[in-house]
N, C-alpha and C. Protein backbone atom coordinates (compact mmCIF):
# COMPACT_ATOMS: atom_id res chain seq x y z
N UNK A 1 21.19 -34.84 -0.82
CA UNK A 1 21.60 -33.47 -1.08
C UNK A 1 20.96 -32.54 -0.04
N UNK A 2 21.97 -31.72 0.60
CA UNK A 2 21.52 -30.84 1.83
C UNK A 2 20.59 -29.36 0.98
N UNK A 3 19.36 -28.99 1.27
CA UNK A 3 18.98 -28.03 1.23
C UNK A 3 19.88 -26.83 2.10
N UNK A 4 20.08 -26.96 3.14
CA UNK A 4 20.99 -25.47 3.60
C UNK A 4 21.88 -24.56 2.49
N UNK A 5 22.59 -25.07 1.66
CA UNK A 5 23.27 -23.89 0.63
C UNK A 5 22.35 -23.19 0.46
N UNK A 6 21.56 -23.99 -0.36
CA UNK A 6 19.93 -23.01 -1.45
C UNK A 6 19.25 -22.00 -0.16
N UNK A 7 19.11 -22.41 0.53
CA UNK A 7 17.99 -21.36 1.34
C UNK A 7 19.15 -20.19 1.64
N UNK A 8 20.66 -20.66 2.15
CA UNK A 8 21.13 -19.49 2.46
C UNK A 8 21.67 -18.68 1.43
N UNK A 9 21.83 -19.20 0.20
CA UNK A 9 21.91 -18.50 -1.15
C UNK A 9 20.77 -17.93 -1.01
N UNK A 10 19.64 -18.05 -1.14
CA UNK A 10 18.50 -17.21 -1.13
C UNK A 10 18.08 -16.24 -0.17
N UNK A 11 18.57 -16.27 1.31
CA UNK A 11 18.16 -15.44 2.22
C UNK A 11 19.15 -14.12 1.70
N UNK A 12 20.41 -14.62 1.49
CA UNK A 12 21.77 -13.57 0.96
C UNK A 12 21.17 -12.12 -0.07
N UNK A 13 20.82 -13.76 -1.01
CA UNK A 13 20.06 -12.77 -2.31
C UNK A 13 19.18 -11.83 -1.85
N UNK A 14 18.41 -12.02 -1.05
CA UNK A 14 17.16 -11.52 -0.51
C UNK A 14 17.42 -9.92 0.03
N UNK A 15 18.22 -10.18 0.70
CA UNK A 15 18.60 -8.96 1.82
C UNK A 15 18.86 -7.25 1.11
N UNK A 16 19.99 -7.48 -0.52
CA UNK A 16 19.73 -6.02 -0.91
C UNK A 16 18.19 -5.69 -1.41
N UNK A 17 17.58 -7.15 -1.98
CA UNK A 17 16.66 -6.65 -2.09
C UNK A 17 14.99 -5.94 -1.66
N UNK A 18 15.35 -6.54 -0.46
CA UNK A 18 14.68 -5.98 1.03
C UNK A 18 14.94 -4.36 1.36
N UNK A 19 16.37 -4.18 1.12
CA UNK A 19 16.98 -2.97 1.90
C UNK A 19 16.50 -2.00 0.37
N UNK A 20 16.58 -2.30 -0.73
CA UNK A 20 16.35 -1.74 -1.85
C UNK A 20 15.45 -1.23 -1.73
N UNK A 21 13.93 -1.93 -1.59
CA UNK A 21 12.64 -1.69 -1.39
C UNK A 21 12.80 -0.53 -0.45
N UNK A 22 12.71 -1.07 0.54
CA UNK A 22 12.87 0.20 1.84
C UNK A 22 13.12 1.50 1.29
N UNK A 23 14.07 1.20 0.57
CA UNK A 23 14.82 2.71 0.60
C UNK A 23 13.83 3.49 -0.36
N UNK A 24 13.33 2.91 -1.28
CA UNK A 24 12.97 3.12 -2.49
C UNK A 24 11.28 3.59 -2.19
N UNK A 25 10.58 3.18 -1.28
CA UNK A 25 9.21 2.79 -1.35
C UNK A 25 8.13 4.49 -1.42
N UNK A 26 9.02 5.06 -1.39
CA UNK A 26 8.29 6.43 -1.69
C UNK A 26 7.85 7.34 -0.27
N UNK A 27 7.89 6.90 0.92
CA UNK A 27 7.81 7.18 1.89
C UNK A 27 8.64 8.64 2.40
N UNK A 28 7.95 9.81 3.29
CA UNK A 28 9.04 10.38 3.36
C UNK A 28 9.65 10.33 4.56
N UNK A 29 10.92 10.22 4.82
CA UNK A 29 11.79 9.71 6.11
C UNK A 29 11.85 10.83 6.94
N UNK A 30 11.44 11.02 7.66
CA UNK A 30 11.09 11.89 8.89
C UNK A 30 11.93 11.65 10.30
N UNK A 31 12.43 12.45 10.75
CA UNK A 31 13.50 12.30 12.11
C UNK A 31 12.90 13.50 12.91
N UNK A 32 12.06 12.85 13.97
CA UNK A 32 11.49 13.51 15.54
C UNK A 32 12.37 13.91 16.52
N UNK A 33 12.20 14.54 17.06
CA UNK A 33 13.68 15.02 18.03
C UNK A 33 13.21 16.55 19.05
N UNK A 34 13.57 16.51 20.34
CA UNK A 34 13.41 17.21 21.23
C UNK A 34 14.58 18.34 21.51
N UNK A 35 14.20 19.55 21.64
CA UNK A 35 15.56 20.45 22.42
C UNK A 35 16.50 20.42 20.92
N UNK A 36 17.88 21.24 21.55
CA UNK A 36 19.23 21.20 20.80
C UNK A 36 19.90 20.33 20.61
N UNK A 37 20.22 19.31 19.86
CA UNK A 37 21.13 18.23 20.01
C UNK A 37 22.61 18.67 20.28
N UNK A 38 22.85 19.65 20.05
CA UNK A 38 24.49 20.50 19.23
C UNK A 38 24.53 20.73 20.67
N UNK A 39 23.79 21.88 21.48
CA UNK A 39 23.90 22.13 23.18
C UNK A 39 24.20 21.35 24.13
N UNK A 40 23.06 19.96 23.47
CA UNK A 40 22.59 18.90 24.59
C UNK A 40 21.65 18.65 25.61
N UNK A 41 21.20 20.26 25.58
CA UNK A 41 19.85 20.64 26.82
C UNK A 41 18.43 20.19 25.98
N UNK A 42 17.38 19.23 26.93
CA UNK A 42 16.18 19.24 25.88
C UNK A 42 15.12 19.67 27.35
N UNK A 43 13.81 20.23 27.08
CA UNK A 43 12.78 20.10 27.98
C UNK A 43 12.52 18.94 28.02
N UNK A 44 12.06 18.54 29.48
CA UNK A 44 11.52 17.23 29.64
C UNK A 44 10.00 17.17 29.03
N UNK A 45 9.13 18.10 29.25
CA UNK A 45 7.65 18.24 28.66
C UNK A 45 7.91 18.44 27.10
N UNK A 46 9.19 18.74 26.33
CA UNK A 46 9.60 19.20 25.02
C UNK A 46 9.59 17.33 24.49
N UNK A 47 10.75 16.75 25.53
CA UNK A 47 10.68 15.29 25.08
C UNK A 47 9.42 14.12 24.95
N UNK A 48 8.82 14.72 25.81
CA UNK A 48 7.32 13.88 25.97
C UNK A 48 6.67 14.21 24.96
N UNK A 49 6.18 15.53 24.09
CA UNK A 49 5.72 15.65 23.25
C UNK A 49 5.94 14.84 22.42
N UNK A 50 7.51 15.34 21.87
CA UNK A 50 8.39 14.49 21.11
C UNK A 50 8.23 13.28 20.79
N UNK A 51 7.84 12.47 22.05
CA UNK A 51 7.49 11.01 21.97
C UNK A 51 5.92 10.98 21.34
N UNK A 52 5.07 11.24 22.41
CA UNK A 52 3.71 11.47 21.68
C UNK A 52 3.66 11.67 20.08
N UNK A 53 4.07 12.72 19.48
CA UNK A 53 4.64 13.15 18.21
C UNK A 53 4.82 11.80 17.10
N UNK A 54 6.00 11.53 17.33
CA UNK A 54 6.65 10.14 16.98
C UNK A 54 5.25 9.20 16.93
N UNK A 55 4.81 8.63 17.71
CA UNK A 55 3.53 8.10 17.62
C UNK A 55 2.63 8.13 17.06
N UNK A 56 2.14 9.02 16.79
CA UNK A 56 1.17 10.10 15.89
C UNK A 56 1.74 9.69 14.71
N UNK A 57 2.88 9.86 14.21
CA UNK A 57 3.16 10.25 12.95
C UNK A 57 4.00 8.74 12.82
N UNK A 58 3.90 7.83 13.24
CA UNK A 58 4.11 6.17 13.02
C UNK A 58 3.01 5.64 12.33
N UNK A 59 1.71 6.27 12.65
CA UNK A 59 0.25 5.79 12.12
C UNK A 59 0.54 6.28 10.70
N UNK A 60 1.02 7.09 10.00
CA UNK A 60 0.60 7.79 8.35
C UNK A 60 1.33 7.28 7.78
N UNK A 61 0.80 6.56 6.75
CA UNK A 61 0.90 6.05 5.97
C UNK A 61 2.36 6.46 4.96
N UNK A 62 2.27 7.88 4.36
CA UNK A 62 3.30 8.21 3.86
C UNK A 62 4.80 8.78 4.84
N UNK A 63 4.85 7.97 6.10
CA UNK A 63 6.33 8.31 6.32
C UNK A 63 6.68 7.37 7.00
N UNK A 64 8.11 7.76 7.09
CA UNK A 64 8.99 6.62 7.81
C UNK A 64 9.50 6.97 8.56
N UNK A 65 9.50 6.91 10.38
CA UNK A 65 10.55 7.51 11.14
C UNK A 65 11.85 6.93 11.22
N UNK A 66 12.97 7.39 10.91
CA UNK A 66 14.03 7.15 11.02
C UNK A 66 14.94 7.89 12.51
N UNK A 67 15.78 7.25 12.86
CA UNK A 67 16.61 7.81 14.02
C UNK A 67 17.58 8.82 14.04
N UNK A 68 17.77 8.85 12.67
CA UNK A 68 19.46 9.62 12.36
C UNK A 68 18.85 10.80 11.42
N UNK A 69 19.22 12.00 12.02
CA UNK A 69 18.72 13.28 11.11
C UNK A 69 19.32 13.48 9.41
N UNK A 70 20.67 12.66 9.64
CA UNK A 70 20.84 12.56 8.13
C UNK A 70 20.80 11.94 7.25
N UNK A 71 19.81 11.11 8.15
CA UNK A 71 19.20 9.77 7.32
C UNK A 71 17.79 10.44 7.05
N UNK A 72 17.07 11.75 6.98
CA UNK A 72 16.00 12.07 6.96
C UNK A 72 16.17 12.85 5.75
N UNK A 73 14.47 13.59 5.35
CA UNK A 73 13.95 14.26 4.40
C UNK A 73 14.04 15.20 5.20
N UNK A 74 13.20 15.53 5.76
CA UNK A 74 12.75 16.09 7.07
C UNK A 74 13.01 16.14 8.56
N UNK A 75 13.62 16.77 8.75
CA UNK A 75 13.18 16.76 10.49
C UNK A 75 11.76 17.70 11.14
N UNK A 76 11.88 17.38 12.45
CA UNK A 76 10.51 18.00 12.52
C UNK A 76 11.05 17.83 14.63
N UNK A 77 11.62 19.42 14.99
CA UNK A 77 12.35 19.67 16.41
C UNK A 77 11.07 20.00 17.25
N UNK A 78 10.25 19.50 18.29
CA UNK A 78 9.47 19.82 19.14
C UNK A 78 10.19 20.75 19.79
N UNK A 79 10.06 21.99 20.20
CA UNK A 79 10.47 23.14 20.50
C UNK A 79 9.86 23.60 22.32
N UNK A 80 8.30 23.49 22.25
CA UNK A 80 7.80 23.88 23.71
C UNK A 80 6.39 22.92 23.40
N UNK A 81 5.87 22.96 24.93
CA UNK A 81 4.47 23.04 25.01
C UNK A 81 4.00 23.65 26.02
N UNK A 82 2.71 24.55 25.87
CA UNK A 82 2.42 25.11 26.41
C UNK A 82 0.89 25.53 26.75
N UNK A 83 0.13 26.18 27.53
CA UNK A 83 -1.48 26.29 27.61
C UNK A 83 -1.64 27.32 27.30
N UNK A 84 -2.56 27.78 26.52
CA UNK A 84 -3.12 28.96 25.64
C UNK A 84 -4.37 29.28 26.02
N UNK A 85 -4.69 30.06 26.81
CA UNK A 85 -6.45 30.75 26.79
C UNK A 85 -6.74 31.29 25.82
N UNK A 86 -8.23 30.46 25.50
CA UNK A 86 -8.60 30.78 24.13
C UNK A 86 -9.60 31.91 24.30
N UNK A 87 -10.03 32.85 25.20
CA UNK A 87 -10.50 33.90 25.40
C UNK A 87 -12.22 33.29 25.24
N UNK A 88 -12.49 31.74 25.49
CA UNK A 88 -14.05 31.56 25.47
C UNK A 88 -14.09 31.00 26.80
N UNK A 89 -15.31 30.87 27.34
CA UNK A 89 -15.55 30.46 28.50
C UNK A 89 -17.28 29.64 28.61
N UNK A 90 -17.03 28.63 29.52
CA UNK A 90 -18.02 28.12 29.45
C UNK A 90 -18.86 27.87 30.47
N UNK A 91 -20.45 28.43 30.67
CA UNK A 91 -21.00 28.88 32.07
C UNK A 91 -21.69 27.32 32.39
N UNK A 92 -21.54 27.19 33.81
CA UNK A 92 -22.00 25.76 34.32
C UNK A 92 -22.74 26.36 35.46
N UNK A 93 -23.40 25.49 35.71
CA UNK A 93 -24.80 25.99 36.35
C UNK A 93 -24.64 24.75 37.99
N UNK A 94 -24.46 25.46 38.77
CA UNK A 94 -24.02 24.60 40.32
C UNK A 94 -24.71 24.62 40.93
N UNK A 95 -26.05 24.94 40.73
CA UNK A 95 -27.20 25.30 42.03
C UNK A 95 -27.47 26.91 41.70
N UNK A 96 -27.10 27.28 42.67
CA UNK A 96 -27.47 28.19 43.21
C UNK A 96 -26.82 29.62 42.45
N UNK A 97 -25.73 29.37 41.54
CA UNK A 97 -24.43 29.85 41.44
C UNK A 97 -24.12 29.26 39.74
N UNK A 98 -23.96 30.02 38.64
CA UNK A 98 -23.74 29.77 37.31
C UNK A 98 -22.08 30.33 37.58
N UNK A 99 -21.01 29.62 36.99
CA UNK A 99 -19.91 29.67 37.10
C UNK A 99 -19.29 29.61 35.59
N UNK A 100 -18.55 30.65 35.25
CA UNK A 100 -17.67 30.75 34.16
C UNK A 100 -16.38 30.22 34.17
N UNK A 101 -16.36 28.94 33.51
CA UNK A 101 -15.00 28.09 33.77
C UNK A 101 -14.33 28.75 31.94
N UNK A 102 -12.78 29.31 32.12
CA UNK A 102 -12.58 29.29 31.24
C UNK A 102 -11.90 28.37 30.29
N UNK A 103 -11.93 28.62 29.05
CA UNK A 103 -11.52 27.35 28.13
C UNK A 103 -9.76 27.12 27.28
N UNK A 104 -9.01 26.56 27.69
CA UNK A 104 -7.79 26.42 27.59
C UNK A 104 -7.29 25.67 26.51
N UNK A 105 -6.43 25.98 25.25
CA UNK A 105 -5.95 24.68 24.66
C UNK A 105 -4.55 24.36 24.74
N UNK A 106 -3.97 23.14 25.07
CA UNK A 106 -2.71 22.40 25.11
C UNK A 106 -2.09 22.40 23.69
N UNK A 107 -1.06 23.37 23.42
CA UNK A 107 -0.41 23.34 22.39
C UNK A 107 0.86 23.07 22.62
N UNK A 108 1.31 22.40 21.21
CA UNK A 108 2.58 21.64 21.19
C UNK A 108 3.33 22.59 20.37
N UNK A 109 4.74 22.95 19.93
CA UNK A 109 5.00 23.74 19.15
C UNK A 109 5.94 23.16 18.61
N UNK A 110 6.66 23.54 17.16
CA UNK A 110 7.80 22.60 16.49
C UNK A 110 8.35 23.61 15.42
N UNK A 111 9.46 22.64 15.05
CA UNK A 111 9.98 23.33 13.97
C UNK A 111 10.42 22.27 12.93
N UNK A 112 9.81 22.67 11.77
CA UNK A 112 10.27 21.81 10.70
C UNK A 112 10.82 22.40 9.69
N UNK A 113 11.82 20.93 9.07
CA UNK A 113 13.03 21.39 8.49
C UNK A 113 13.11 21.00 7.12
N UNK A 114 13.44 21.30 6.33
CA UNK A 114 14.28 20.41 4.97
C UNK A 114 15.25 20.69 4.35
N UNK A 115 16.61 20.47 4.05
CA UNK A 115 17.37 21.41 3.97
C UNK A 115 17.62 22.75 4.61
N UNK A 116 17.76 24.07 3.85
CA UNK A 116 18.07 25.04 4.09
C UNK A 116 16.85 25.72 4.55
N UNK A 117 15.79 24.74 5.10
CA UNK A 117 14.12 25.37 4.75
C UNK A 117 13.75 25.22 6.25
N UNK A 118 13.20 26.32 6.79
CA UNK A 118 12.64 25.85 8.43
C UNK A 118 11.37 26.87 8.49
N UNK A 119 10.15 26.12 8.97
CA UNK A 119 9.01 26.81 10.01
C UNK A 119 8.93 26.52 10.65
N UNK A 120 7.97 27.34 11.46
CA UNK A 120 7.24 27.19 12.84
C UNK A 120 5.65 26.05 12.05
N UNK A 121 5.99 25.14 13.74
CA UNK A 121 4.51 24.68 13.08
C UNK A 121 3.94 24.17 14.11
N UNK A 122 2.20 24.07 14.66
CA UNK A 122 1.96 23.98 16.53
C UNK A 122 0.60 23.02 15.86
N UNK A 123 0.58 21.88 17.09
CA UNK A 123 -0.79 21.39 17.01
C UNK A 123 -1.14 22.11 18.18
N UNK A 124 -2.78 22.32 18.14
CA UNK A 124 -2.98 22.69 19.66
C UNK A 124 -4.86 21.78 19.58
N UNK A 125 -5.14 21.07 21.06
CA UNK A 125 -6.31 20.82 21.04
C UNK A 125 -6.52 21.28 22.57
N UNK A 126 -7.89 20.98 22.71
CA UNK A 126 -8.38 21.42 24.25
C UNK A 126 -8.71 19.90 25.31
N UNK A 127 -7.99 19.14 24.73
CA UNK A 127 -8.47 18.10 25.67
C UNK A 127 -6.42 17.65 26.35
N UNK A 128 -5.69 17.95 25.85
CA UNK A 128 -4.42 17.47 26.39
C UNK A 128 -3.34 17.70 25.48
N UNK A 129 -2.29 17.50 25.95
CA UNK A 129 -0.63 17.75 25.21
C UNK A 129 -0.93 16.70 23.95
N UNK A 130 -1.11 15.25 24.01
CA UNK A 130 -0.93 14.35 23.53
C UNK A 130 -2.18 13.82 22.53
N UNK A 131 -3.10 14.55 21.93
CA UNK A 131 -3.66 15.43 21.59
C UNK A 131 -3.38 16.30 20.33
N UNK A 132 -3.06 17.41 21.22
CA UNK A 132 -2.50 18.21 20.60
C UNK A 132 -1.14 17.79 19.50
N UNK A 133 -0.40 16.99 19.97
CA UNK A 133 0.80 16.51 19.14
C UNK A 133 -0.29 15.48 18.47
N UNK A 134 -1.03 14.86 17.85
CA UNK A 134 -1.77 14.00 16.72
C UNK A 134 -1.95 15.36 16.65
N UNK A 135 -2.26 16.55 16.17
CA UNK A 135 -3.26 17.36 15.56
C UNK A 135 -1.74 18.24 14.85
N UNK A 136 -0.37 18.35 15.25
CA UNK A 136 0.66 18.58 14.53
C UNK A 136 1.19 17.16 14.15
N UNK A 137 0.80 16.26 14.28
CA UNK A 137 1.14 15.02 13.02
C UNK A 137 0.35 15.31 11.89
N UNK A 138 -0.84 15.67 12.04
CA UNK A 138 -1.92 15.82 11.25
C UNK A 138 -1.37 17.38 10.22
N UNK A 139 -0.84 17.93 10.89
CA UNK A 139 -0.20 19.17 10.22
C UNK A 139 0.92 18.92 9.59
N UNK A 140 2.12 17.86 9.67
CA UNK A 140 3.23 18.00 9.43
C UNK A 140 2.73 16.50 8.14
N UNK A 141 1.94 15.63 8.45
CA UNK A 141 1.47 14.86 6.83
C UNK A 141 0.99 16.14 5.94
N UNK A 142 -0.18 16.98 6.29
CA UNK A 142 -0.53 17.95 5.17
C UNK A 142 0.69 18.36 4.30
N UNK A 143 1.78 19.10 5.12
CA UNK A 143 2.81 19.70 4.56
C UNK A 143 3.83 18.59 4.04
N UNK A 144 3.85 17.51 4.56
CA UNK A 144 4.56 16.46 3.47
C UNK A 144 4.07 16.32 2.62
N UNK A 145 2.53 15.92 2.22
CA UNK A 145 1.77 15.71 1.14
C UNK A 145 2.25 17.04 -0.27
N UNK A 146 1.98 18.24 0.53
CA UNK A 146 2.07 19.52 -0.01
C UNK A 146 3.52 19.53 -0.82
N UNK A 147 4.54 18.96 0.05
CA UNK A 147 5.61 19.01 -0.24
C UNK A 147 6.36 17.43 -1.07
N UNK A 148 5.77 16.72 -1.29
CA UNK A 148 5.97 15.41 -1.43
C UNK A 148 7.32 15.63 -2.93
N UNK A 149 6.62 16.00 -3.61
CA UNK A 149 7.52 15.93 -5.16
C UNK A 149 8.77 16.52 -4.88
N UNK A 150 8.94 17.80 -4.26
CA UNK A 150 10.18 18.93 -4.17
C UNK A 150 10.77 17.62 -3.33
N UNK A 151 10.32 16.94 -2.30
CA UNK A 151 11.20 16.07 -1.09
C UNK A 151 12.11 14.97 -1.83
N UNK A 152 10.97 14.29 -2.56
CA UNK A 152 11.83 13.16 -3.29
C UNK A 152 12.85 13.58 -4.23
N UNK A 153 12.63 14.44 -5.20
CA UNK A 153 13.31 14.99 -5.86
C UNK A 153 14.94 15.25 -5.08
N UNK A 154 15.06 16.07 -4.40
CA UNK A 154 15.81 16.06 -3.10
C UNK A 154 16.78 14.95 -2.65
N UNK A 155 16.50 14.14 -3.01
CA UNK A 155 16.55 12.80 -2.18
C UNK A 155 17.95 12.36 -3.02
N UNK A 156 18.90 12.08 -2.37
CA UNK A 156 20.25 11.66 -3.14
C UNK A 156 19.96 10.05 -3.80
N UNK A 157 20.28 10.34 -4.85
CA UNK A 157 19.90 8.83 -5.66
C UNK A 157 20.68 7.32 -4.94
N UNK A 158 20.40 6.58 -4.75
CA UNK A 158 20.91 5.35 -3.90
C UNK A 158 21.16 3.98 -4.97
């Protein structure tokens, strides 16, 4: 008697219940995305974030990036990045000569969505862009967390 039926009866069986889980696992589905899609124009430094971003927010635990915006809870549009003087400065001492280097932070900026619902929302740190986008992953889990119950709720029954 050939084992092959049974295993592929079982892989068959297997599969809604794989896709079930997934869908089900409490996670919130999040879709990253650069520029206008509707226009077609994106910044290239807008897309890099974007990517960075995505990355960042692959590590947390409570979400899932998905590809398709209407396959999401959330979207979350990287908008600009840009350098911000933070009006401090820091004196270094060269010899002869104390020099005031001033102090800059790399901010990322975004817009997040849920439905009919949109803010502004920016990581910014002082060491780089990429950086700065973990420190708006770090902002956009808070506000999922914050928002977790209203999201699922939301969520068309499957």
């Amino acid at each position: 008697m050939s084992l092959m039926p049974s295993i592929a009866f079982l892989a068959m069986a297997a599969v809604p219940v794989l896709s079930e889980a997934s869908s089900s696992d409490g996670a919130i589905r999040v879709h990253v995305f650069a520029g206008d899609p509707k226009a077609g124009f994106v910044d290239p430094e807008a897309k890099d974030s974007a990517r960075d971003l995505t990355e960042a927010l692959r590590k947390k635990k409570a979400v899932r990036l998905v590809n398709e915006q209407d396959k999401a809870d959330v979207w979350v549009r990287v908008d600009k990045r840009f350098i911000r003087a933070t009006g401090g400065a820091v004196a270094t001492d060269t010899g002869s000569t104390a020099v005031a280097v001033p102090l800059d932070e790399h901010v990322v900026q975004a817009t997040l969505g849920a439905g009919d619902y949109s803010t502004e929302i920016a990581g910014a740190n002082d060491w780089g862009y990429k950086r700065a986008a973990g420190k708006l992953a770090d902002k956009v889990e808070k506000w999922l967390e914050q928002n977790r119950d209203q999201l699922l709720s939301r969520r068309p029954k499957e």
